[in-house]
Protein backbone atom coordinates (compact mmCIF):
# COMPACT_ATOMS: atom_id res chain seq x y z
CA UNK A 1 69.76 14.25 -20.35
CA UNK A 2 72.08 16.22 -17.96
CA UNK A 3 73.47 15.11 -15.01
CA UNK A 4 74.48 17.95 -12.49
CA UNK A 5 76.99 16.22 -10.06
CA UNK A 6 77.68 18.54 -6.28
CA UNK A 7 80.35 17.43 -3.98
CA UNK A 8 79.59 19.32 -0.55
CA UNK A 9 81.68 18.86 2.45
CA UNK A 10 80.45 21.16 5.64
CA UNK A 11 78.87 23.96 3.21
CA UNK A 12 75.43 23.99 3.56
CA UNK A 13 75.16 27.93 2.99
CA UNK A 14 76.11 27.67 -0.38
CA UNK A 15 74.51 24.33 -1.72
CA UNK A 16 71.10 25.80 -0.52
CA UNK A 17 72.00 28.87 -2.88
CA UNK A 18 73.53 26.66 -5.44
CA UNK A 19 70.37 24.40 -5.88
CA UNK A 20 68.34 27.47 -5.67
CA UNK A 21 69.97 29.07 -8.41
CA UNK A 22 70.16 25.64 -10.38
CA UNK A 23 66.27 24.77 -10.26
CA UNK A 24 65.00 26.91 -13.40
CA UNK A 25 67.61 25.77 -15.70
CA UNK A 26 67.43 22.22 -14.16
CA UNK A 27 63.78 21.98 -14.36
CA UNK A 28 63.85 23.46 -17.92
CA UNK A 29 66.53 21.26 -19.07
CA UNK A 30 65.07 17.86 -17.43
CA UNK A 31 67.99 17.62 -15.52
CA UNK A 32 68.86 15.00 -12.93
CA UNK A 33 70.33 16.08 -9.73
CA UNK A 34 72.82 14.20 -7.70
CA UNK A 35 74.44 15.86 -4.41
CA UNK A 36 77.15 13.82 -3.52
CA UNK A 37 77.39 14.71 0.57
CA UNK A 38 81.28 14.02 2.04
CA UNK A 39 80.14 13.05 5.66
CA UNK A 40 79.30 16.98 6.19
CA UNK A 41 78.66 16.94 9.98
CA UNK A 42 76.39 20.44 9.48
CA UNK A 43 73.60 19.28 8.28
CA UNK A 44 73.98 19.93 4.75
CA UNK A 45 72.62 16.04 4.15
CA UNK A 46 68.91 16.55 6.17
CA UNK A 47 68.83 20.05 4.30
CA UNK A 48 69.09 18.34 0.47
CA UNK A 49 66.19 15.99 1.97
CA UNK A 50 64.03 18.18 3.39
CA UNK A 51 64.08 21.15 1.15
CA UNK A 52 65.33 19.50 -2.48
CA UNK A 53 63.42 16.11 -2.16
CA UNK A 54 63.91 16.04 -6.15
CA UNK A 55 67.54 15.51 -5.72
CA UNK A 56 69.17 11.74 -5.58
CA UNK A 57 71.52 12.11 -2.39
CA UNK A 58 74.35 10.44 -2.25
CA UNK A 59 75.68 10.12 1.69
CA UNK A 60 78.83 9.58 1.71
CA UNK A 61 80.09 7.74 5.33
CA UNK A 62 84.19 9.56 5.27
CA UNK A 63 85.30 12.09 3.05
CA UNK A 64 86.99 10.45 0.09
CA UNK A 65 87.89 13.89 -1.24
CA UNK A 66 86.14 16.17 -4.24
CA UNK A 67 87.18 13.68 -7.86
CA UNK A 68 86.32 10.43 -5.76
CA UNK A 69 83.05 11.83 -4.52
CA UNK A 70 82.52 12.67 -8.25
CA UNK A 71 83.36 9.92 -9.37
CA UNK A 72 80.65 8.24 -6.96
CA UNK A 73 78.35 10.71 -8.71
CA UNK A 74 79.07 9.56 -11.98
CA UNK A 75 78.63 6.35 -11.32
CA UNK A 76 74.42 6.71 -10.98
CA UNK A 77 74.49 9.23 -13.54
CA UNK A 78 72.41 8.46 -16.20
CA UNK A 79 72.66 11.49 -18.42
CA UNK A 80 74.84 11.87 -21.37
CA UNK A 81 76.40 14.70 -20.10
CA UNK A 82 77.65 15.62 -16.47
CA UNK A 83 77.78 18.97 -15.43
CA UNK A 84 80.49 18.78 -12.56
CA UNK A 85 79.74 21.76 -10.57
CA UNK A 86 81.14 23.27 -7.55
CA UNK A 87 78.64 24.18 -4.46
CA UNK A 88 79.82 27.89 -4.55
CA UNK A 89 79.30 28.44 -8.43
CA UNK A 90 76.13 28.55 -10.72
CA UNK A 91 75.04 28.78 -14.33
CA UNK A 92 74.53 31.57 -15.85
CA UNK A 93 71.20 31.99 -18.19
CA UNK A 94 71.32 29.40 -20.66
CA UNK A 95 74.40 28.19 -19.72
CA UNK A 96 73.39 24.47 -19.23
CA UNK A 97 71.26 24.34 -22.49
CA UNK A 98 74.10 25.95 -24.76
CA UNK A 99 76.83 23.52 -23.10
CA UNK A 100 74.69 20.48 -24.06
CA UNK A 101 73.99 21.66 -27.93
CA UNK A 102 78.20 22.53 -28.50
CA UNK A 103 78.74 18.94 -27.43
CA UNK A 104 76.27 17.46 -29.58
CA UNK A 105 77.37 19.19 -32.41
CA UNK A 106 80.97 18.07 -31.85
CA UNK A 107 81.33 14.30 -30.92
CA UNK A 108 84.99 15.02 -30.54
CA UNK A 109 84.67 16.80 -27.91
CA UNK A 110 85.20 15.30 -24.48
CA UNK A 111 84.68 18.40 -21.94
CA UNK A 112 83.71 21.87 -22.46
CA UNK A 113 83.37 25.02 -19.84
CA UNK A 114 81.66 28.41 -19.80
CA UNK A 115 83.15 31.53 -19.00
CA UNK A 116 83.72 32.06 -15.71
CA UNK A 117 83.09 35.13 -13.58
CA UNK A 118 82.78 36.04 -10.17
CA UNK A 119 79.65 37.37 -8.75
CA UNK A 120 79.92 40.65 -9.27
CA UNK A 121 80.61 39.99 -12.31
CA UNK A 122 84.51 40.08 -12.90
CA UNK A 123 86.04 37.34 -15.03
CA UNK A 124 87.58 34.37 -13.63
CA UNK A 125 90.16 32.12 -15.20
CA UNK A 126 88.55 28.90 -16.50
CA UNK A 127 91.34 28.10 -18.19
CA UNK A 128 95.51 27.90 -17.37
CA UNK A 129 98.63 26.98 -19.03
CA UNK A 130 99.91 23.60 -18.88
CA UNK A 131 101.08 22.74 -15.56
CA UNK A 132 104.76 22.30 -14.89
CA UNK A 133 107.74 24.72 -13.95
CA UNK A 134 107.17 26.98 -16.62
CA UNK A 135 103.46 27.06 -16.77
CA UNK A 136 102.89 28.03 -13.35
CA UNK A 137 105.20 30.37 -13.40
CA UNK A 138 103.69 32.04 -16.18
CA UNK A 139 99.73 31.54 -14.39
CA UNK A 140 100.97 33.71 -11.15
CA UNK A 141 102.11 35.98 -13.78
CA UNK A 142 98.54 36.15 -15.04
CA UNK A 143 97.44 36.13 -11.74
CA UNK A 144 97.37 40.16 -11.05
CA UNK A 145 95.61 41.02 -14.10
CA UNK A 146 92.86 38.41 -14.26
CA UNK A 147 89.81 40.92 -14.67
CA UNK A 148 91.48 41.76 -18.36
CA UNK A 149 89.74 40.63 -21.60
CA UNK A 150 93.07 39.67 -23.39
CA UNK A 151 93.78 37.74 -20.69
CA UNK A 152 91.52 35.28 -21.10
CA UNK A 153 91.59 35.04 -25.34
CA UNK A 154 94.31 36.52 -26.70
CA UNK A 155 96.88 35.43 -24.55
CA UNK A 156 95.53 31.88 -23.47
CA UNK A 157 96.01 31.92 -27.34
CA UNK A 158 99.48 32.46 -27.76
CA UNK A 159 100.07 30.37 -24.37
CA UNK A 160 98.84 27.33 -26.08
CA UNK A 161 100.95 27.39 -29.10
CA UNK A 162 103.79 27.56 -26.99
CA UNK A 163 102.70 24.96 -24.12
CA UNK A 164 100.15 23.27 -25.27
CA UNK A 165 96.16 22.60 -24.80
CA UNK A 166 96.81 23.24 -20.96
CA UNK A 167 93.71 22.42 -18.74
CA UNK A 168 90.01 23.66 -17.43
CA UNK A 169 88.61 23.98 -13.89
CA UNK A 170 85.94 21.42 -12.72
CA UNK A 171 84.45 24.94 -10.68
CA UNK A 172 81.95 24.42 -14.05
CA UNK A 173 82.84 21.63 -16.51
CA UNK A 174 80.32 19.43 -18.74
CA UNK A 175 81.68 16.31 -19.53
CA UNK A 176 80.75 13.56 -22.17
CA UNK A 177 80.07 10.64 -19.91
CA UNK A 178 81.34 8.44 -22.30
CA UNK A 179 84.68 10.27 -22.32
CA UNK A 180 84.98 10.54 -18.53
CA UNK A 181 84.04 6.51 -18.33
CA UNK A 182 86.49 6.11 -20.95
CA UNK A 183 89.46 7.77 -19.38
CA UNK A 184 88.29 6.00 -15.50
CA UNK A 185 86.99 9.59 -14.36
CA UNK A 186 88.90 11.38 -11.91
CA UNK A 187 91.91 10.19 -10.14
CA UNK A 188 91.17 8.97 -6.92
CA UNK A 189 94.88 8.94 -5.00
CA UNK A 190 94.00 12.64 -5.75
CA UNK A 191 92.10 14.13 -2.45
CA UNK A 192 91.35 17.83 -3.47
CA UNK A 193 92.89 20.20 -5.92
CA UNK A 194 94.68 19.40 -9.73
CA UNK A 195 92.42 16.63 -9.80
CA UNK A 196 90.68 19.00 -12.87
CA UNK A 197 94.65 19.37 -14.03
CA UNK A 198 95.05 15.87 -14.54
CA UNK A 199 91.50 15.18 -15.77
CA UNK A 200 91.90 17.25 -18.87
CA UNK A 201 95.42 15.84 -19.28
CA UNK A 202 94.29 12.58 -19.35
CA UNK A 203 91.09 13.72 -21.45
CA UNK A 204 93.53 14.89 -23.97
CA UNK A 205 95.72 12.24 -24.09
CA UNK A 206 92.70 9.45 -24.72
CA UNK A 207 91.91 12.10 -28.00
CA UNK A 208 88.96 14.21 -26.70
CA UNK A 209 88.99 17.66 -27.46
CA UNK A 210 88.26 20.45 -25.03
CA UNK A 211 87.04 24.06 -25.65
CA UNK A 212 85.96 27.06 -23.73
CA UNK A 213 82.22 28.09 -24.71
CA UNK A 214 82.36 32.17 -24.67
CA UNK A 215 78.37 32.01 -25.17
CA UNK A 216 78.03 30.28 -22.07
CA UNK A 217 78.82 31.40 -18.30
CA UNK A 218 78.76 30.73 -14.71
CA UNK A 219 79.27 31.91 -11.76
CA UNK A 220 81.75 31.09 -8.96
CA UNK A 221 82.47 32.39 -5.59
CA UNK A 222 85.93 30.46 -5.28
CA UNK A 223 86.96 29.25 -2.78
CA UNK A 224 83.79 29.15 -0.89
CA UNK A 225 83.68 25.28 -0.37
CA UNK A 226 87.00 24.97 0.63
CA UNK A 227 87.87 23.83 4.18
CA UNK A 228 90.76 26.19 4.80
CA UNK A 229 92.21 24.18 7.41
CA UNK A 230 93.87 21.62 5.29
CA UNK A 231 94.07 23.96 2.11
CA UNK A 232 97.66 24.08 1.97
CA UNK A 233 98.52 20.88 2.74
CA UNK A 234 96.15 19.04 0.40
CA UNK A 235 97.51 21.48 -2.31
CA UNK A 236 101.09 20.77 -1.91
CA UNK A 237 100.19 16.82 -1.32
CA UNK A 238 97.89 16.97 -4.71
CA UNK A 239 100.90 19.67 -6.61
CA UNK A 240 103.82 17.14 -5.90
CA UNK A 241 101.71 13.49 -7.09
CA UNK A 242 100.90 15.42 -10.05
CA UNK A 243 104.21 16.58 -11.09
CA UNK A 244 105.72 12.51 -9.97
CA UNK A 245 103.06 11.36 -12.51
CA UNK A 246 103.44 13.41 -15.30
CA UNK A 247 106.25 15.62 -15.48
CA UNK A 248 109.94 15.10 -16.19
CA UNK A 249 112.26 14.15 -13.22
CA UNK A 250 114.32 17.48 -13.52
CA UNK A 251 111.02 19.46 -12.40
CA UNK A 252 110.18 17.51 -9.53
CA UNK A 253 113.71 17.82 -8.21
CA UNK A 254 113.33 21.85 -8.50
CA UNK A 255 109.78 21.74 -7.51
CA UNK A 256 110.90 19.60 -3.91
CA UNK A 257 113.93 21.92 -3.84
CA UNK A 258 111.57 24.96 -3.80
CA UNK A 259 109.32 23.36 -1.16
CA UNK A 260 111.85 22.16 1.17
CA UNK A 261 113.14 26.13 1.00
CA UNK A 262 109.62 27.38 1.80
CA UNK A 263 108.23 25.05 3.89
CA UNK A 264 111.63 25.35 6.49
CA UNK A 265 110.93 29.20 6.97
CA UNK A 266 107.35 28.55 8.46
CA UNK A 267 107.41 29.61 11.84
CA UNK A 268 105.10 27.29 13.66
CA UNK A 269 106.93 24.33 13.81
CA UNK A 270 104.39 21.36 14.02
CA UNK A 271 102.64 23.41 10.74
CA UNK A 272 106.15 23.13 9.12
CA UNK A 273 106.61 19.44 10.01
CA UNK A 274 104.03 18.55 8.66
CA UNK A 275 104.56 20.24 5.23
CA UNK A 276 108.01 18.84 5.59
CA UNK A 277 106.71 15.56 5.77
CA UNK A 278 104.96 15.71 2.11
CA UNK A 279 108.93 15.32 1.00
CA UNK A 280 109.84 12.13 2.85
């Protein structure tokens, strides 16, 4: 069994669409449903009861942020697989059914993800480089020329040869429950973005494989359930843990060096105190 795992925080508008767009496949598949609500104050909780009374809900009294809500999901879960799934994306035809066979035909694998597009049909990058100085420099390279073909095969290709396995977004990821038990799930001290970054780090590390599935894709607004309010901030906070846990000292000198630069030309000054204050 599948179990399809939604964070939502404030976005009812697109987890009515996403559980819309979810309930063939879902029904087809046998799939359990768990909405994991982040104290949304819109309604978004009464909404799941009233009009998906199939779901499990999962109310949430704070927001503990998108990998501890998941992992909150996970912890009811009683598929096999989780399919962690953002409330602005959807599967694509199939998607969910193909997902679950390429896992069960490879017990090495620990995660997989579908090709990602947006909804009108450009493709989206479900995969980047490993992260560090030199990997990120080389994704906002890739940036400008993400509807290309080559730039999601042939070059993720060559990329990995000379960086490594790099890592998948969680905007569509099925994940072997007993890989993501294995490796404790997400990291909490995490609140909201490279939680997927160190997920398939960590995936990696415990000996699961990962691998794109080209047969299989999703949808994905991006961005869509994103409070933009704190986007910034809860970037930078999430960028700079990451790079103290697992990259080498001389990177998270230049990384704070290149902060410190940007954040002191930001011309309202409580917003650049308080991106100041990620470097105390």
């Amino acid at each position: 069994m599948i179990s399809i795992i939604l964070v939502s925080y404030n976005s009812r508008g697109y987890l009515r669409n996403c559980l819309e767009k979810l309930a063939p496949q879902a029904s087809a598949q046998r799939c359990e449903l768990i909405v994991v609500d982040n104290a949304s104050t819109d309604g978004s909780a009464a909404m799941v009861r009233e009009e998906f009374p199939d779901c499990r809900l999962l109310g949430l009294e704070a927001n503990v942020g998108f990998g501890a809500a998941n992992n909150r999901g996970a912890e009811v879960a009683a598929g096999k697989y989780l399919l962690l799934l953002n409330v602005d994306a959807w599967p694509g035809p199939g998607c969910l059914a193909h997902l679950a066979w390429v896992l069960d035909t490879d017990l090495s694998l620990g995660l997989v993800v579908p090709r990602l597009r947006y909804p009108d049909g450009r493709l989206q990058f479900a995969w980047a480089p490993e992260t560090g100085v030199v990997g990120e420099a080389l994704q906002k390279l890739r940036n400008p020329l993400e509807p290309q073909s080559w730039n999601h095969r042939q070059l993720p290709a060559v990329l990995r040869l000379l960086l490594g396995p790099g890592w998948y977004t969680a905007a569509c990821m099925m994940v072997r429950k007993a890989a993501f038990d294995e490796i404790g799930g997400f990291d909490e001290k995490i609140f909201m973005y490279f939680e997927d970054v160190d997920l398939s780090r960590r995936m990696r590390l415990a000996g699961w494989k990962m691998q794109m599935v080209w047969g299989a894709q999703a949808f994905h607004v991006k961005g869509g359930s994103q409070p933009s309010d704190r986007t910034e901030l809860e970037y930078r906070r999430g960028q700079l843990y990451y790079y103290r846990k697992h990259r080498p000292r001389w990177e998270n000198l230049y990384l704070r060096w290149r902060m410190r630069r940007k954040f002191g030309r930001v011309a309202n000054p409580e917003r650049r105190r308080e991106l100041l204050k990620l470097l105390d």
